[in-house]
Structure formats: C-alpha cells, structure tokens
C-alpha atoms as a PDB file:
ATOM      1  CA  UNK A   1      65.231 156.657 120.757  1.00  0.00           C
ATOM      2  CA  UNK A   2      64.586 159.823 119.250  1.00  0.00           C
ATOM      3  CA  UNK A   3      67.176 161.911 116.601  1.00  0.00           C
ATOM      4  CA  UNK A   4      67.656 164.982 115.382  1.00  0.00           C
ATOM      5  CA  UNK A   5      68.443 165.180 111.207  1.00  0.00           C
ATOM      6  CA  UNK A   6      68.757 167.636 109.156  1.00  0.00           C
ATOM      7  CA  UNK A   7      68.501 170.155 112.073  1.00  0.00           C
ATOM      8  CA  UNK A   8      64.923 168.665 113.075  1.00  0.00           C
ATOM      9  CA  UNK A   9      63.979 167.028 116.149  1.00  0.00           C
ATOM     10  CA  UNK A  10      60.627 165.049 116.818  1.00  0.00           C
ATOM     11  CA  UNK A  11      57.912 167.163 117.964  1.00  0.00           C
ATOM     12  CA  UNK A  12      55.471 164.772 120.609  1.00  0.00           C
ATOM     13  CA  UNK A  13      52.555 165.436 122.436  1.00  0.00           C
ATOM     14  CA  UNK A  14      53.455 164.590 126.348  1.00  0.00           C
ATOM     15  CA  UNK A  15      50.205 162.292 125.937  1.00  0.00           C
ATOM     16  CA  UNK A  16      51.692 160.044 123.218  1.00  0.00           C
ATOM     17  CA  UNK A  17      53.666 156.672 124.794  1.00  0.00           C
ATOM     18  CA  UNK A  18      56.408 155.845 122.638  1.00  0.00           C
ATOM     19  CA  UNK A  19      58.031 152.984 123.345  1.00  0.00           C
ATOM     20  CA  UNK A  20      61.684 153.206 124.376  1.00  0.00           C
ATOM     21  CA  UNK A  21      62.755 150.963 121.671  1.00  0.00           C
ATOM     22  CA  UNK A  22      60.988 153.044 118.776  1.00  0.00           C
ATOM     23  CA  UNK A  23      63.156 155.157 116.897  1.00  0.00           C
ATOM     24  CA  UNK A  24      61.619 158.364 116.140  1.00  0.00           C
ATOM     25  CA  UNK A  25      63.657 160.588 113.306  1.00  0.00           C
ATOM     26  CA  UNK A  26      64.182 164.151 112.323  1.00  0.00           C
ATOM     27  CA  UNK A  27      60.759 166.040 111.285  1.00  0.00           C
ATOM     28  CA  UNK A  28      57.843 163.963 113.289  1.00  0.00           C
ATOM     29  CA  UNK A  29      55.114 165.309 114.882  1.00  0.00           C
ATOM     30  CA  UNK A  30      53.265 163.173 117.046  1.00  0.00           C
ATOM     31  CA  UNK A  31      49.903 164.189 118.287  1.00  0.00           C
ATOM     32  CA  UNK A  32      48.004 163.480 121.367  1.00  0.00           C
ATOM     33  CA  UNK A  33      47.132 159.904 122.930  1.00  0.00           C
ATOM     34  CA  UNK A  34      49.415 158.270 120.499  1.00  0.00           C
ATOM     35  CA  UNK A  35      50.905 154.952 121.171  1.00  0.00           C
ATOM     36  CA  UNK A  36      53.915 154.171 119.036  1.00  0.00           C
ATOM     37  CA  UNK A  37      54.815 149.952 120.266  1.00  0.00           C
ATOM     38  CA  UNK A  38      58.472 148.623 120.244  1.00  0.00           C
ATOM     39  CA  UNK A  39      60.553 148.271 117.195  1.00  0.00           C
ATOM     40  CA  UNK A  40      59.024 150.749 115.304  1.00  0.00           C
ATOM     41  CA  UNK A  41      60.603 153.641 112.902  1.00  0.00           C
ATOM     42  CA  UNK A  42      59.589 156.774 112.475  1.00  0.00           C
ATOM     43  CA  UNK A  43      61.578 158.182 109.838  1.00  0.00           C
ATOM     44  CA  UNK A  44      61.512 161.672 108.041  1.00  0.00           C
ATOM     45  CA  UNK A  45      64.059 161.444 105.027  1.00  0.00           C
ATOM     46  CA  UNK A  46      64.065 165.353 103.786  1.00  0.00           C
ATOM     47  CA  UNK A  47      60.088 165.295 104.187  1.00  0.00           C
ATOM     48  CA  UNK A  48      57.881 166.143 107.335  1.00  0.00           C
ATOM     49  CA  UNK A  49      56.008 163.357 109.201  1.00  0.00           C
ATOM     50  CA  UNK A  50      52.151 164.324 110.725  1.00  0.00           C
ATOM     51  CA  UNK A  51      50.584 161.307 112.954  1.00  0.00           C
ATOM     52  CA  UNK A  52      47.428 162.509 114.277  1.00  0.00           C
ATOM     53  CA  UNK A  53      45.368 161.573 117.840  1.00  0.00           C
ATOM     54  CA  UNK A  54      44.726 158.799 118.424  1.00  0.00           C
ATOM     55  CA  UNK A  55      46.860 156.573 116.309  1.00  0.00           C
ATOM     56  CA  UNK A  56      48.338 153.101 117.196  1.00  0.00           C
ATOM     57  CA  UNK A  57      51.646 152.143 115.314  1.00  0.00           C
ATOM     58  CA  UNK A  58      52.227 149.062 116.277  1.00  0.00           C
ATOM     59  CA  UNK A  59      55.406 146.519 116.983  1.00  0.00           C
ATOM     60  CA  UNK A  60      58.310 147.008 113.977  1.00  0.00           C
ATOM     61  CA  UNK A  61      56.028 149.102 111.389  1.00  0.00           C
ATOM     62  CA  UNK A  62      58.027 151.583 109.031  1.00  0.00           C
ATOM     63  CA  UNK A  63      56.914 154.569 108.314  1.00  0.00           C
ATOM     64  CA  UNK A  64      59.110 157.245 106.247  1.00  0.00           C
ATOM     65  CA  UNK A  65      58.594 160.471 104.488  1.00  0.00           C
ATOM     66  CA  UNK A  66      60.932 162.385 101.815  1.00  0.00           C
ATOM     67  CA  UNK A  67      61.014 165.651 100.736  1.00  0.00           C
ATOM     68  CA  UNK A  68      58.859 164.814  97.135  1.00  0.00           C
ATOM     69  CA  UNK A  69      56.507 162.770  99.285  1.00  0.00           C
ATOM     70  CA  UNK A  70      55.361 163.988 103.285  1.00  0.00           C
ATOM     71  CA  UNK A  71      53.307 161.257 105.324  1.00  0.00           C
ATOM     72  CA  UNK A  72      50.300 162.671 107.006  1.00  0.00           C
ATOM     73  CA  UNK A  73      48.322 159.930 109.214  1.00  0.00           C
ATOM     74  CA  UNK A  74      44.759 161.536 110.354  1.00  0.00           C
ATOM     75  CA  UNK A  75      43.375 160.409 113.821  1.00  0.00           C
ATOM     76  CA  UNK A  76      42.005 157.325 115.076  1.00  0.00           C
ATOM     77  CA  UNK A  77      44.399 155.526 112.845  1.00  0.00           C
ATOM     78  CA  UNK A  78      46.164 151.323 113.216  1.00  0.00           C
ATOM     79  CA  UNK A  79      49.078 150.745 111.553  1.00  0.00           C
ATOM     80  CA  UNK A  80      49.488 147.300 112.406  1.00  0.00           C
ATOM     81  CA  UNK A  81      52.929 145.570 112.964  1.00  0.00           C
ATOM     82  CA  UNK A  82      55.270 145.332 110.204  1.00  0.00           C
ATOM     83  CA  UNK A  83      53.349 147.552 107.823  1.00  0.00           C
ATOM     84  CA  UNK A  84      55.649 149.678 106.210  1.00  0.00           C
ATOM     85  CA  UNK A  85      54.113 153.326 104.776  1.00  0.00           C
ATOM     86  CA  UNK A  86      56.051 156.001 102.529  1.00  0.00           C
ATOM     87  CA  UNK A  87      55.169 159.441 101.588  1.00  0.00           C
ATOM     88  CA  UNK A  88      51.464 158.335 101.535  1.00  0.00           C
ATOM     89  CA  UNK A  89      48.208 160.571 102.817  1.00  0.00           C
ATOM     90  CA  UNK A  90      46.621 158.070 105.131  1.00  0.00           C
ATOM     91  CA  UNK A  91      43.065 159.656 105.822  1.00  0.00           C
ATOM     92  CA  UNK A  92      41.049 158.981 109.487  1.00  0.00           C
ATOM     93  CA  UNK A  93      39.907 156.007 111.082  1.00  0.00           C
ATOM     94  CA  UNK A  94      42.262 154.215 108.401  1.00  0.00           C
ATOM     95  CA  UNK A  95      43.168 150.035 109.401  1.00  0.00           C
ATOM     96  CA  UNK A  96      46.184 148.896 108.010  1.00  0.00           C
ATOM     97  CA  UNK A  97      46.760 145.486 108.873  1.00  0.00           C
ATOM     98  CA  UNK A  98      49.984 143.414 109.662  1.00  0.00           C
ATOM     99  CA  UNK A  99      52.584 143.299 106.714  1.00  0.00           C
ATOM    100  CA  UNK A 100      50.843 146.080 104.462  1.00  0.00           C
ATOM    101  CA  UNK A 101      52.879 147.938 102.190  1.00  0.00           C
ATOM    102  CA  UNK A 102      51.390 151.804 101.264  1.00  0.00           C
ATOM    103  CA  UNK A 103      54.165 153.393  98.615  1.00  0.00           C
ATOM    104  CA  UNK A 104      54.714 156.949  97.786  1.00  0.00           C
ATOM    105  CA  UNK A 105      52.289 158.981  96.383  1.00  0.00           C
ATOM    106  CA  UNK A 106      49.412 156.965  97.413  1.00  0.00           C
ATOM    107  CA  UNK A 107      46.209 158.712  99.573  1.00  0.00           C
ATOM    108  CA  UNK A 108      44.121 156.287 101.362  1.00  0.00           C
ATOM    109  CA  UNK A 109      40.918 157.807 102.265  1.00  0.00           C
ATOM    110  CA  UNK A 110      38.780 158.304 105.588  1.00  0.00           C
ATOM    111  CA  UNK A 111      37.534 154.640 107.272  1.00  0.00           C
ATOM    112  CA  UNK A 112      39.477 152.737 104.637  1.00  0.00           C
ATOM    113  CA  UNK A 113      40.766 148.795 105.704  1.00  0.00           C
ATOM    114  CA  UNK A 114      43.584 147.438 103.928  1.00  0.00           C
ATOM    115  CA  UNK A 115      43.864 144.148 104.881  1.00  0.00           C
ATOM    116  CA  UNK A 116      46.568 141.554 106.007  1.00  0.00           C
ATOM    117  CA  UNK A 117      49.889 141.937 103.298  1.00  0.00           C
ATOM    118  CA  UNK A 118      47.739 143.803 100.862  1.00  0.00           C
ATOM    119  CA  UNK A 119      49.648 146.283  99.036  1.00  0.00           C
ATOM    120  CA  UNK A 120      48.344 149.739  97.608  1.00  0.00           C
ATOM    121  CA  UNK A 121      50.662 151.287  95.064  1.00  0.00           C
ATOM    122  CA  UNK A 122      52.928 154.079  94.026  1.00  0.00           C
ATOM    123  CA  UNK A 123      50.444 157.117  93.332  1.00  0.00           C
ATOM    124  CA  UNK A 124      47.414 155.145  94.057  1.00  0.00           C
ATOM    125  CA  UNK A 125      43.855 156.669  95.292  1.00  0.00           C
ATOM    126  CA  UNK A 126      41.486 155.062  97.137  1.00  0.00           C
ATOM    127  CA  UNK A 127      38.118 156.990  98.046  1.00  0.00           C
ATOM    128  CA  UNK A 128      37.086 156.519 101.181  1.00  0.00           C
ATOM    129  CA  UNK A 129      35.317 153.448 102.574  1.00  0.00           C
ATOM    130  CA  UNK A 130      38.044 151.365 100.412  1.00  0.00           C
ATOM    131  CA  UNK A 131      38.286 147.830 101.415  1.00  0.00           C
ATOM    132  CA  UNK A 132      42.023 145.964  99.818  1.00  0.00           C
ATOM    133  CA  UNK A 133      41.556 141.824 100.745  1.00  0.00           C
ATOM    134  CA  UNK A 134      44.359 140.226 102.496  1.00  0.00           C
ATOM    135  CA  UNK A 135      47.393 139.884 100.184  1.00  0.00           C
ATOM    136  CA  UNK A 136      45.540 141.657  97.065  1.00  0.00           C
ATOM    137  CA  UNK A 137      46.959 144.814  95.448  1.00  0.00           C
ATOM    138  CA  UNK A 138      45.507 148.347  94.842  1.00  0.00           C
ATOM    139  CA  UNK A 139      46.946 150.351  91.950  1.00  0.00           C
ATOM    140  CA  UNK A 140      46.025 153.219  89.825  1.00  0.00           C
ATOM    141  CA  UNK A 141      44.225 156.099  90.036  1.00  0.00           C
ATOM    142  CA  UNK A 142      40.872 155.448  89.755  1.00  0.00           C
ATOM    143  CA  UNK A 143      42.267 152.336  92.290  1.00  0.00           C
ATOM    144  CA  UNK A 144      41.885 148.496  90.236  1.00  0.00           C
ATOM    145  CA  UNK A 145      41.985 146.578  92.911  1.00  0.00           C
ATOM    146  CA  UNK A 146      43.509 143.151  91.745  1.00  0.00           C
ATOM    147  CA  UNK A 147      44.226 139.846  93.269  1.00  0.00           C
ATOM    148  CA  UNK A 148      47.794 138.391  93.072  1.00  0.00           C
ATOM    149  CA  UNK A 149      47.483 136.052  90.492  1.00  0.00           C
ATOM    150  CA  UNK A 150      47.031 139.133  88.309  1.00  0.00           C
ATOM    151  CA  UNK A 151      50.328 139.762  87.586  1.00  0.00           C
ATOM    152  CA  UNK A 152      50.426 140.867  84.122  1.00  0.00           C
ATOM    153  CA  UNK A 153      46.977 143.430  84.996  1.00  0.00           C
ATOM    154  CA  UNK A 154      48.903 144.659  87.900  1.00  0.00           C
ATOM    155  CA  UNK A 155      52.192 145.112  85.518  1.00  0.00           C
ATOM    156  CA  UNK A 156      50.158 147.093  83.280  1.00  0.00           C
ATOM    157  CA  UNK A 157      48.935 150.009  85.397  1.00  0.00           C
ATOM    158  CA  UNK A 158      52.361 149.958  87.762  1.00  0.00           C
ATOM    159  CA  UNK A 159      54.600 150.018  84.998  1.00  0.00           C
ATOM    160  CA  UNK A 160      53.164 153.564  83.854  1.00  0.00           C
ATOM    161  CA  UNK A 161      53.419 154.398  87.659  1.00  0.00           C
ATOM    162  CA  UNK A 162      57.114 154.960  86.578  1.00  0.00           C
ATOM    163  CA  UNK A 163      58.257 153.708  90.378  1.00  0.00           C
ATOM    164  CA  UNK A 164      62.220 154.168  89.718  1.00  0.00           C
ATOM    165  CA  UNK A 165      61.464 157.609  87.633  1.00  0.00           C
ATOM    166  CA  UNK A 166      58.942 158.637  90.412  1.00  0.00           C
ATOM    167  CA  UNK A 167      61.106 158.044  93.574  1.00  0.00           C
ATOM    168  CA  UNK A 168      64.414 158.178  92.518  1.00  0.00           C
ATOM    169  CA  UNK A 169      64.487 160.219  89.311  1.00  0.00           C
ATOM    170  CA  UNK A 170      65.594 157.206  86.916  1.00  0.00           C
ATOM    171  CA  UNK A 171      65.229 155.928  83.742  1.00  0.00           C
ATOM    172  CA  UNK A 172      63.519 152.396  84.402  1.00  0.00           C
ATOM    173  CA  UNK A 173      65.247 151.261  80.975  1.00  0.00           C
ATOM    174  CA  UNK A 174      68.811 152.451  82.242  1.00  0.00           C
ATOM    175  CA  UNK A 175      70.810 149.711  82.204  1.00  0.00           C
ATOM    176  CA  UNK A 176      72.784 149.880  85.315  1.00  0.00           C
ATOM    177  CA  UNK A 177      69.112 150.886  86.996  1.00  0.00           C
ATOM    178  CA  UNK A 178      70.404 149.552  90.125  1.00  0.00           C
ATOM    179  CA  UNK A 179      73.882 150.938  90.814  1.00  0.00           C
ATOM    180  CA  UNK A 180      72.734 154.639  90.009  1.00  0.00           C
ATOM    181  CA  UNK A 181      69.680 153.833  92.379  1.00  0.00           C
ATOM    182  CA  UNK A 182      71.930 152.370  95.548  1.00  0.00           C
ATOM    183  CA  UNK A 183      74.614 154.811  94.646  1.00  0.00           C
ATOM    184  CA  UNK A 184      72.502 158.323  94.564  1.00  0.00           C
ATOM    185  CA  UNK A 185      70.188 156.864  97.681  1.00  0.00           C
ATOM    186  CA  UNK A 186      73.476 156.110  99.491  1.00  0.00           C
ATOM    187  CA  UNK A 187      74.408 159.706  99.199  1.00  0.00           C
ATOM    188  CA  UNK A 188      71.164 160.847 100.070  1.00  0.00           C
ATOM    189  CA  UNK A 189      70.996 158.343 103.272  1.00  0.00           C
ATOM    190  CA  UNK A 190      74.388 159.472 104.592  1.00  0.00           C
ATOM    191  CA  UNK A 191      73.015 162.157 105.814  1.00  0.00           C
ATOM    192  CA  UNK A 192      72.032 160.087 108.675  1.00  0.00           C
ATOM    193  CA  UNK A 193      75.616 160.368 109.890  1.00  0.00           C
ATOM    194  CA  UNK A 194      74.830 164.059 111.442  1.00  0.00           C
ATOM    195  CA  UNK A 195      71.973 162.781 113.300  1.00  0.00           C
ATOM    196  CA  UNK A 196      72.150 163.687 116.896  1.00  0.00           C
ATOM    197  CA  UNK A 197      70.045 161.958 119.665  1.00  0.00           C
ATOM    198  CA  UNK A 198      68.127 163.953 121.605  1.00  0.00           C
ATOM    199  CA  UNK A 199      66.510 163.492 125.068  1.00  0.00           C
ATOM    200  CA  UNK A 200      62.698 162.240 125.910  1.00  0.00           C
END
C-alpha cells in the first residue's frame, strides 16, 4: 500500500517490486531494481526517504525518516527482516542483518556489516569497512564498539548522546519524561490521519 502525507506521495522506479503488503509512506523515493518484501514500512515522518539501486528490504523491516533526521540508503544495500532504521545515512554495499536497530543520527559507512540484533546508536559513526558482532552495540563518535555485558561503558557514551533531548526535544531529567514524550509525538503522529492512499 502506498500513502500520500503531508502532501507527498512515494516516488518508485517502475523497476523496483514492492510487495503488495509493504506500506510505503509520504516522501520515499525508491530507485531502480529495488525489492521491498512483505510486511515492510517505509515511513517518512516530516523527513525525505532516498533508497538507492539495488537494495533489498526485506520481510517486516522499519525504516522511518523525520524532518531533523532524512534516511538515505546508497545502492547495493540488505536490510534484513525486522531491522528497524531511523534518520540514519546508510552508505553502499551496507548488510544489516535480521533484528538490527540503526537510530537517528547515525552514518554507517560504504561495505559496512552489522550483524544479527546488533545495535548502532543515536549519532553514531562508523567508517567504512565497520564490522558490529551479532547482538553487540556501536556507540559514539569515534564508534566504541562494545559487547552487551558492557552496560555501564555503553551507559556512559549514550547517556551524553542525549536520546530524549536529541529526538524529541526533552529534558532526560524531566520528571514526567514520558507523558510529554507520548503526548507531543502523538500530536506529531496524527498527522497520519490526512494520509491518502494512492494507486500503484
């Protein structure tokens, strides 16, 4: 299914395949010999979406954009199922693996491979060539790359990452954090209510 919002309409090259059970969302271009697999979303949120040739999104990933943060996706590109990518610069020939999370801010350089639930973090840059190991996380810029266990490392370079402040505009040390995040998101996600579908 493909929608218009915020007066923007997907933009795909007649080569791409999209499934017809992807959902493909305002400000998207898709280049050429894309294949976009079932269940996956496509979402630009105030900010424009780029996928390149080439690229493979495969079964339920989420990728999303907003107007402080684009997604660009060069060419030759897997996004494997159930990734999920925000507002992130993913260079070319980039593999990201089933259940990776890439958050806003982040650039991934050329021939990169994060691997199998590995995360890489808010306003993190990886040259290219990067390699993340299943389930570890990349943060930081220059990129520690840290395994799980590492909590309290991890904690120490996100925290000044300033996720809440960064994405949402919000004092971390509010102390209703959470109902002026769902509350001004809400607003900004009801917006979707305009969205009109438009043909194939």
């Amino acid at each position: 299914m493909r929608y218009e919002h915020a007066g923007h309409a997907p933009r795909i090259d007649p080569t791409a395949v999209v499934s017809p059970s992807a959902v493909i969302s305002g400000d998207v271009t898709i280049g050429p010999d894309c294949q976009i697999l079932h269940g996956a979303v496509i979402s630009a949120e105030g900010g424009p979406i780029r996928i390149g040739a080439h690229v493979i999104v495969m079964e339920n990933a989420v990728l999303r954009a907003a107007a402080s943060d684009p997604l660009t996706i060069g060419d030759h590109c897997l996004v494997g199922p159930q990734a999920s990518i925000s507002g992130a610069t993913i260079g070319n020939e980039v593999f990201i693996a089933t259940g990776v999370r890439v958050f806003n801010g982040a650039v991934i350089g050329d021939r990169s491979e994060i691997r199998i639930n590995a995360v890489v973090h808010l306003r993190t840059e990886l040259p290219p060539e990067s390699v993340v190991p299943i389930a570890w996380i990349a943060v930081g810029s220059p990129p520690r790359i840290l395994s799980p266990d590492r909590h309290d490392e991890i904690w120490e370079v996100q925290q000044a990452l300033d996720f809440p402040g960064y994405v949402f505009g919000l004092d971390r040390d509010t102390p209703d954090l959470m109902v002026q995040l769902t509350e001004r998101y809400a607003r900004h996600l009801a917006a979707h209510a305009d969205d009109r579908e438009v043909e194939a």
